[in-house]
C-alpha atoms as a PDB file:
ATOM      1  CA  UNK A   1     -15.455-104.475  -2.803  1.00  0.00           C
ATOM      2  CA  UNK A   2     -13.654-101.556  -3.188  1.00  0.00           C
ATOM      3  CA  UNK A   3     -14.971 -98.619  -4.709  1.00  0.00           C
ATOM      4  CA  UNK A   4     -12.838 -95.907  -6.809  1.00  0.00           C
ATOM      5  CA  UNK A   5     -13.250 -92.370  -4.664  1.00  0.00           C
ATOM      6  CA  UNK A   6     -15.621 -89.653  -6.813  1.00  0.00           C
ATOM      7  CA  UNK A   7     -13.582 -86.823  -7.447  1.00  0.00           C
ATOM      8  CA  UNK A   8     -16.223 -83.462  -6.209  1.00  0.00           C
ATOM      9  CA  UNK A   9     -13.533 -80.941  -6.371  1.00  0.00           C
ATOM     10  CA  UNK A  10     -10.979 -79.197  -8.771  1.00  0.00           C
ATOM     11  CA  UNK A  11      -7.059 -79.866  -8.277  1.00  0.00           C
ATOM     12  CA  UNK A  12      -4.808 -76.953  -7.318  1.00  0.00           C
ATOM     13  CA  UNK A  13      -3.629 -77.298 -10.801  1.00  0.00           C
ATOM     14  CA  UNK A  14      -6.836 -76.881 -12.458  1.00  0.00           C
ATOM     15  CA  UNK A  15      -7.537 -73.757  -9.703  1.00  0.00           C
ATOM     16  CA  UNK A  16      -4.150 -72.479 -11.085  1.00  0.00           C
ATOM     17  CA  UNK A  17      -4.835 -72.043 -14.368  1.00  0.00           C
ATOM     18  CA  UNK A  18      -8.284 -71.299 -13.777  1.00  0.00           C
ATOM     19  CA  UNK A  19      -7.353 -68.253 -11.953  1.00  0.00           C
ATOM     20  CA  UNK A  20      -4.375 -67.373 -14.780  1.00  0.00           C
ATOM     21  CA  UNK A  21      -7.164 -67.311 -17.277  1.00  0.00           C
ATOM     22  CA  UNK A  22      -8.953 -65.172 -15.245  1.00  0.00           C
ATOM     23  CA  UNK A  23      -5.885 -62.693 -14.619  1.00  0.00           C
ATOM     24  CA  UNK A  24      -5.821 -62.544 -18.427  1.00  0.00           C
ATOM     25  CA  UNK A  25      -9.214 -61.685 -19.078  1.00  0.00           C
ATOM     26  CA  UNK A  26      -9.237 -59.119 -16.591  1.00  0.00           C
ATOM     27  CA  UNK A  27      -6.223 -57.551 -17.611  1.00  0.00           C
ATOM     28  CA  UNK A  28      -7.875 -57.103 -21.091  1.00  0.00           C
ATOM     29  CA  UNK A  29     -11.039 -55.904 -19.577  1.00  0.00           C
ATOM     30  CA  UNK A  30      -9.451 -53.433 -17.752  1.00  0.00           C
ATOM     31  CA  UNK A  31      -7.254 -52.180 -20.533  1.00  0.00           C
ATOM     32  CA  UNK A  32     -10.856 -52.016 -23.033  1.00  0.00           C
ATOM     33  CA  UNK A  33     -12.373 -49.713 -20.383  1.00  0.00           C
ATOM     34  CA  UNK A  34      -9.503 -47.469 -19.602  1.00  0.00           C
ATOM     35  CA  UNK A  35      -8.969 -46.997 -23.706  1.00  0.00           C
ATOM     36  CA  UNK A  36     -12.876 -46.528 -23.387  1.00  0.00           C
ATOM     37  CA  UNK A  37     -12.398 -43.831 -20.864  1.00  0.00           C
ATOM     38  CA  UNK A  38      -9.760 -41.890 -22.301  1.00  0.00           C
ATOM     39  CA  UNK A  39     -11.621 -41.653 -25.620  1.00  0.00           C
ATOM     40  CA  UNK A  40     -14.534 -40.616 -23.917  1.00  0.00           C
ATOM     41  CA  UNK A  41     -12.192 -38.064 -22.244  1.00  0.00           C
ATOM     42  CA  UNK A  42     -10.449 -37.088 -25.393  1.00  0.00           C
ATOM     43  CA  UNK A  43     -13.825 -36.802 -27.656  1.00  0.00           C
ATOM     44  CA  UNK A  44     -15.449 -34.516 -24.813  1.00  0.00           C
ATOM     45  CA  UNK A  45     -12.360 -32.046 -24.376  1.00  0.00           C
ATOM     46  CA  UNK A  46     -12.454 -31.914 -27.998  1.00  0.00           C
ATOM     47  CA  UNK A  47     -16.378 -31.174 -28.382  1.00  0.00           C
ATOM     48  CA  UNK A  48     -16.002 -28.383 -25.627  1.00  0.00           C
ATOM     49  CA  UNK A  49     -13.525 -27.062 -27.610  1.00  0.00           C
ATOM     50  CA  UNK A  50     -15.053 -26.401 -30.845  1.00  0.00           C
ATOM     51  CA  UNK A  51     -18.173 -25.448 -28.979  1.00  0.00           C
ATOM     52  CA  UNK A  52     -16.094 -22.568 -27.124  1.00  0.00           C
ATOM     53  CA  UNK A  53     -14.294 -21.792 -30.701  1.00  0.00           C
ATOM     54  CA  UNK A  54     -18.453 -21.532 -32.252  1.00  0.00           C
ATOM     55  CA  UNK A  55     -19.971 -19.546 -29.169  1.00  0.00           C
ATOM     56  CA  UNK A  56     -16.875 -16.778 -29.889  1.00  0.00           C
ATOM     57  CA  UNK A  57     -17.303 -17.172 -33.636  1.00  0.00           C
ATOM     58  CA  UNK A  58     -20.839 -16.088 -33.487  1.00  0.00           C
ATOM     59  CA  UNK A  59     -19.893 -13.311 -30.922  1.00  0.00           C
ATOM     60  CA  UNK A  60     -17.107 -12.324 -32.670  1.00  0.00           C
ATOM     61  CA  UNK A  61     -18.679 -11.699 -35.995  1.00  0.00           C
ATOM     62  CA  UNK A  62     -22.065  -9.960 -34.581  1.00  0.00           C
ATOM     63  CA  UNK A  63     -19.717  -7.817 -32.947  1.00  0.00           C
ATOM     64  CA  UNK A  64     -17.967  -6.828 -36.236  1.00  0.00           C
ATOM     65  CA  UNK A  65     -20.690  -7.063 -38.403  1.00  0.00           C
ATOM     66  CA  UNK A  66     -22.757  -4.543 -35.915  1.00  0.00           C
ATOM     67  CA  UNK A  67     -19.518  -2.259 -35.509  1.00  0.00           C
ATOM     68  CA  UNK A  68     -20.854   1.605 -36.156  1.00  0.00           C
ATOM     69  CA  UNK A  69     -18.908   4.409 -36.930  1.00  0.00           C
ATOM     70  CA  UNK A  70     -19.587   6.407 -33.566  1.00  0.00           C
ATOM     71  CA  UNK A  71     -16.497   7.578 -31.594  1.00  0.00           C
ATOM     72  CA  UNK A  72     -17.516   7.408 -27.761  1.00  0.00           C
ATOM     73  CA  UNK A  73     -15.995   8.925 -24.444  1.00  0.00           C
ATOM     74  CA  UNK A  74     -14.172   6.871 -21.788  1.00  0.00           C
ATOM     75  CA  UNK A  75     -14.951   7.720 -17.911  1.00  0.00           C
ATOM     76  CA  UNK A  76     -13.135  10.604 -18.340  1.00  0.00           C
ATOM     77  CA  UNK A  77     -14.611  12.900 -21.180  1.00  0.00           C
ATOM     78  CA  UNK A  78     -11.876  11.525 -23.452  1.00  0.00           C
ATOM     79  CA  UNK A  79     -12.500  11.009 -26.506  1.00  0.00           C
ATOM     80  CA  UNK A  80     -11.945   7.492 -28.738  1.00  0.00           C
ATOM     81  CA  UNK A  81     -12.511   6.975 -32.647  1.00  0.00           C
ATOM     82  CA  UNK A  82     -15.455   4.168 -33.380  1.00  0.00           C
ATOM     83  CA  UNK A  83     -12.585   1.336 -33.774  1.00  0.00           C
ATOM     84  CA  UNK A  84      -9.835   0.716 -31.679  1.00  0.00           C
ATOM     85  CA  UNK A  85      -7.317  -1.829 -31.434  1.00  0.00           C
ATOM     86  CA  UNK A  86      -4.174  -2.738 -29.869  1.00  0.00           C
ATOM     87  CA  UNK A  87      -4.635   0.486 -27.317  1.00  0.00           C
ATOM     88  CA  UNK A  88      -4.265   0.411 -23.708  1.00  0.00           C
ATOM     89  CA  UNK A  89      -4.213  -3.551 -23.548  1.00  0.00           C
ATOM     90  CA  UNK A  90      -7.338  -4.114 -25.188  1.00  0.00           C
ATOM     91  CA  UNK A  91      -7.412  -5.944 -28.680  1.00  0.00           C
ATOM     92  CA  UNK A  92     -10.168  -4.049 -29.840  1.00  0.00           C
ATOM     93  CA  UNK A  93     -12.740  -1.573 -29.022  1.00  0.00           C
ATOM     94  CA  UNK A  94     -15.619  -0.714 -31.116  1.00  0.00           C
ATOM     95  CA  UNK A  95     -19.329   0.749 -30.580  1.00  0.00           C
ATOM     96  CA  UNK A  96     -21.903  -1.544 -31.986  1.00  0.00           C
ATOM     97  CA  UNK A  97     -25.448  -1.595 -33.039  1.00  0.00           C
ATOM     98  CA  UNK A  98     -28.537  -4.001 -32.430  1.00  0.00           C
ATOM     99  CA  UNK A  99     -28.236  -4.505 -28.103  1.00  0.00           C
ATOM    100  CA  UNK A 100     -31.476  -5.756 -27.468  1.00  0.00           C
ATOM    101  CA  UNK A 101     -33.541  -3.903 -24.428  1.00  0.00           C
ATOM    102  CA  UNK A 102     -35.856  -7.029 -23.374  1.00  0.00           C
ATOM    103  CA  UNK A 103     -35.987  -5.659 -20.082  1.00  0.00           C
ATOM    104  CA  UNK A 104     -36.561  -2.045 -21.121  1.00  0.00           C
ATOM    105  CA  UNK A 105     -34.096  -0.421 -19.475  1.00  0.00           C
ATOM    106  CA  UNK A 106     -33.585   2.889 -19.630  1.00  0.00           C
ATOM    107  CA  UNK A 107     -30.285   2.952 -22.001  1.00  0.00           C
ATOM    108  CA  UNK A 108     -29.677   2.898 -25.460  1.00  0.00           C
ATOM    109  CA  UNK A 109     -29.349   0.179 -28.338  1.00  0.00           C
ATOM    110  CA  UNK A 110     -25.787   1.307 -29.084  1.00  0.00           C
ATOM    111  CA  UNK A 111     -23.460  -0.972 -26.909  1.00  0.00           C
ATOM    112  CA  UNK A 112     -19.164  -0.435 -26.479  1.00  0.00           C
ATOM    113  CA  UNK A 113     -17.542  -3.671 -26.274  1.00  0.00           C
ATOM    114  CA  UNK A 114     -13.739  -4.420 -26.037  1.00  0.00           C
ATOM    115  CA  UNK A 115     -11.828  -8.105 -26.115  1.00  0.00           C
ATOM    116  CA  UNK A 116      -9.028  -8.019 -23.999  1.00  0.00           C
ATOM    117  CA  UNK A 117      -6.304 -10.724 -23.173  1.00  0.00           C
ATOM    118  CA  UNK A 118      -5.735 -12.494 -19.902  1.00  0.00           C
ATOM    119  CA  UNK A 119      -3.079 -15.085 -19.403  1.00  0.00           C
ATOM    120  CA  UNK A 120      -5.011 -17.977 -20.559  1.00  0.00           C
ATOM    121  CA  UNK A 121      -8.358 -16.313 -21.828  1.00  0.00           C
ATOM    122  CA  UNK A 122      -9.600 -14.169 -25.003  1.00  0.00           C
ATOM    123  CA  UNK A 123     -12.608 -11.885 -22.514  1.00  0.00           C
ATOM    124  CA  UNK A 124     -14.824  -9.591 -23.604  1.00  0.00           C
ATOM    125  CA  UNK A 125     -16.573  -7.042 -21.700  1.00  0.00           C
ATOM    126  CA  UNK A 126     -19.515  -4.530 -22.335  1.00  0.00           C
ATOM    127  CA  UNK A 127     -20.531  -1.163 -21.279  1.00  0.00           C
ATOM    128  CA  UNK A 128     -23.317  -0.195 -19.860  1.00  0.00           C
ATOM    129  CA  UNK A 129     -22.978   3.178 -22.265  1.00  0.00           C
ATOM    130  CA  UNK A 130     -21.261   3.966 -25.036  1.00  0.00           C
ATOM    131  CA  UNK A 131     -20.230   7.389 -23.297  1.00  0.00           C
ATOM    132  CA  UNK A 132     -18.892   7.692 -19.388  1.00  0.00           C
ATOM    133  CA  UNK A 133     -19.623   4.499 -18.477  1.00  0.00           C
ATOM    134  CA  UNK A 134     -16.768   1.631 -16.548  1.00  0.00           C
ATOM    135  CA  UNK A 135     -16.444  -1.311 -18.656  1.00  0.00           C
ATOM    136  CA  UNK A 136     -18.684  -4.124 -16.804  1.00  0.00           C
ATOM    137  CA  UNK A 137     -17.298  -7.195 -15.221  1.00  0.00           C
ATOM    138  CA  UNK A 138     -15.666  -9.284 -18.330  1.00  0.00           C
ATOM    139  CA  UNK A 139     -17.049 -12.784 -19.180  1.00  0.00           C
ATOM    140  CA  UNK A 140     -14.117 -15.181 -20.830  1.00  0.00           C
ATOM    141  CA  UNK A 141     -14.400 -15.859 -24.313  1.00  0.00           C
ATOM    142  CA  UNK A 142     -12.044 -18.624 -25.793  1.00  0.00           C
ATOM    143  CA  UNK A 143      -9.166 -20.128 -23.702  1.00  0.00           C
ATOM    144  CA  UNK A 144      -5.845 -19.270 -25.019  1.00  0.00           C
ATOM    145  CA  UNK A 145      -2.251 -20.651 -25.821  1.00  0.00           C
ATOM    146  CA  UNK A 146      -0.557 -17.134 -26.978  1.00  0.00           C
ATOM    147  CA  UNK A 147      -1.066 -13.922 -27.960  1.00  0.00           C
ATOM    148  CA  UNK A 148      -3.752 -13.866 -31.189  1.00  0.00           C
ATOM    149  CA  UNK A 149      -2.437 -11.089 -33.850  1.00  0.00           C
ATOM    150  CA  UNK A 150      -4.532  -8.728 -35.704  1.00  0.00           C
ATOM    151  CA  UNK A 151      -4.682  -7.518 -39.346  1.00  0.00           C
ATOM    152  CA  UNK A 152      -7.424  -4.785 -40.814  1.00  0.00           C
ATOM    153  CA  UNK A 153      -8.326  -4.275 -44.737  1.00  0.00           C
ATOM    154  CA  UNK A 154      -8.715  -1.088 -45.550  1.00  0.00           C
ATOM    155  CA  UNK A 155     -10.935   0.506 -47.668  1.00  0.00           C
ATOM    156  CA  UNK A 156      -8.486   0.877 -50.381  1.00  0.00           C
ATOM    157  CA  UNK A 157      -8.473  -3.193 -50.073  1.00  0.00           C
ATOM    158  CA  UNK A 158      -4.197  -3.547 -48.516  1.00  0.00           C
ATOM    159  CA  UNK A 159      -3.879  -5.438 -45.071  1.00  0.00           C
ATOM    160  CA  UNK A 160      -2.370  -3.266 -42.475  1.00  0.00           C
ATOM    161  CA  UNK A 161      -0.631  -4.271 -39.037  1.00  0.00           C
ATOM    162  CA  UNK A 162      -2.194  -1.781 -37.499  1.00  0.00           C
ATOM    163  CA  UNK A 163      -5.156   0.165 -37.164  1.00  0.00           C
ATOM    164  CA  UNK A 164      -4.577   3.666 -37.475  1.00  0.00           C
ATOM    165  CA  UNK A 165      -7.654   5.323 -38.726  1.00  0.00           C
ATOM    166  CA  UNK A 166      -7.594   9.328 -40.817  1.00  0.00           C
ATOM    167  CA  UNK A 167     -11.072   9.981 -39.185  1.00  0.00           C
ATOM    168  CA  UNK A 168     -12.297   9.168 -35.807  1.00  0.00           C
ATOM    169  CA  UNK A 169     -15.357   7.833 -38.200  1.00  0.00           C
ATOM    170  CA  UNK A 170     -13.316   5.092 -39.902  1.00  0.00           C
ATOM    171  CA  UNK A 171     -13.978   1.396 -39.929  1.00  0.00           C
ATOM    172  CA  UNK A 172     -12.010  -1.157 -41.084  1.00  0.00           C
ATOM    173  CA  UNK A 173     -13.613  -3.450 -43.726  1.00  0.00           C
ATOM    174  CA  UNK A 174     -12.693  -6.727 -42.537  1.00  0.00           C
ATOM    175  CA  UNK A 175     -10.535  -8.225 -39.673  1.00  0.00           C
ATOM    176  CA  UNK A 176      -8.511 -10.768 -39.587  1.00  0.00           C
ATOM    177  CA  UNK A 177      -7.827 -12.710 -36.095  1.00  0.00           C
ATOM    178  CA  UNK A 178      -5.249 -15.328 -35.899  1.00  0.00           C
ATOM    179  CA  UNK A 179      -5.386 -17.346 -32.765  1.00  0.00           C
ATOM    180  CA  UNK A 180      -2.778 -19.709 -31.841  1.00  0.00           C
ATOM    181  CA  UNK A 181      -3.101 -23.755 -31.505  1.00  0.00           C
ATOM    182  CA  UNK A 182      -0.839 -26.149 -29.801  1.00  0.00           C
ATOM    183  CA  UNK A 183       0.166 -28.804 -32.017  1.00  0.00           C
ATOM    184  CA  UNK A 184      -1.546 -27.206 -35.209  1.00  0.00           C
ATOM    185  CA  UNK A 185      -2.103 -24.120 -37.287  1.00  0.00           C
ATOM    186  CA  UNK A 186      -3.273 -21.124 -36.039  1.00  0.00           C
ATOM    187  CA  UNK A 187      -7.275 -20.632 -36.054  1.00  0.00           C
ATOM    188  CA  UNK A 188      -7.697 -17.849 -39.016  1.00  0.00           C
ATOM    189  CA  UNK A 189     -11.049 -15.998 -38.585  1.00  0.00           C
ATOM    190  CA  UNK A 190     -11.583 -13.253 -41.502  1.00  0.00           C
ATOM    191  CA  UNK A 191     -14.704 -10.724 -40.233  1.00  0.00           C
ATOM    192  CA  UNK A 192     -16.680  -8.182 -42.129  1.00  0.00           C
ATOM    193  CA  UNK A 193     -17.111  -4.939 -40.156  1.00  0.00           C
ATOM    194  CA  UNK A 194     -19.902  -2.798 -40.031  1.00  0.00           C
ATOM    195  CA  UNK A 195     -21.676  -4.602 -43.188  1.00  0.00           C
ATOM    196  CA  UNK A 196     -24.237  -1.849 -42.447  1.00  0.00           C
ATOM    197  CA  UNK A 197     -22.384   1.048 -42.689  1.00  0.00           C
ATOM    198  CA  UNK A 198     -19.609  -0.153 -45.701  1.00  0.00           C
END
């Protein structure tokens, strides 16, 4: 009696195609977690990058909005009107109001602060004083693709190119910051300066 052999195995056929099928769905695994990945990638750069553009936004216009009309004295006795811009490499300078002492230093509530431009970075920097005093070490603001461009309202309500105030007492009423974008408009920020003090 002869008995037909039990197959207990695959053929190298039926491996063949088992492995293809495998190939395929790998291939397609591997391309769903790459895309995965990226956008991942792509959704976190863009989060940090509104966050960066809302931290400055908020700095920005406190700064502004807290701008008083006190000239102060650089390191050398020299004298500066209460807003500055576009001077000495610095986009603007002002004096500003409302610097909280929660350590109770001995130093006042008035605070200078100037934004200047690196080559990749918006910075800002403080000083210890409004009067005398070195600028402290500047902490970076809002990364950069070009030079941002200024524009103040004056009082008698026209946009100027420049800030070139009558008294050394003069604030602008607004400011308008224009910071450049790759691949879209600029970023238009319109501030109020010392609401305070209008």
């Amino acid at each position: 009696m002869n008995e037909a052999p039990t197959r207990n195995g695959f053929t190298l056929v039926e491996m063949l195609i088992a492995l293809m099928l495998f190939a395929v769905i790998a291939v397609g695994a591997i391309g769903l977690l790459r895309f995965s990945v990226d956008a991942e990638l792509a959704s976190r750069n863009k989060t940090d990058s509104i966050a960066a553009q809302r931290r400055f936004l908020s700095v920005w216009t406190a700064d502004l909005a807290q701008a008083v009309p006190r000239p102060a004295r650089d390191q050398a006795g020299t004298a500066h009107p209460a807003f500055e811009a576009n001077v000495d490499g610095v986009v603007i300078r002002l004096t500003r109001s409302g610097w909280d002492n929660v350590d109770g230093a001995a130093r006042p509530s008035l605070q200078k602060v100037e934004y200047r431009v690196t080559p990749t970075a918006l910075v800002r920097a403080g000083y210890p004083f409004p009067d005398g005093a070195a600028a402290e070490m500047a902490a970076e603001m809002l990364p950069l693709t070009g030079a941002p461009s200024l524009r103040f309202r004056s009082k008698d309500g026209n946009w100027r190119e420049r800030w070139e105030p009558q008294l050394s007492t003069e604030l602008p009423v607004a400011v308008e910051l224009l910071l450049p974008q790759v691949g879209r408009p600029p970023l238009r920020i319109v501030s109020l300066v010392g609401v305070n003090y209008q």
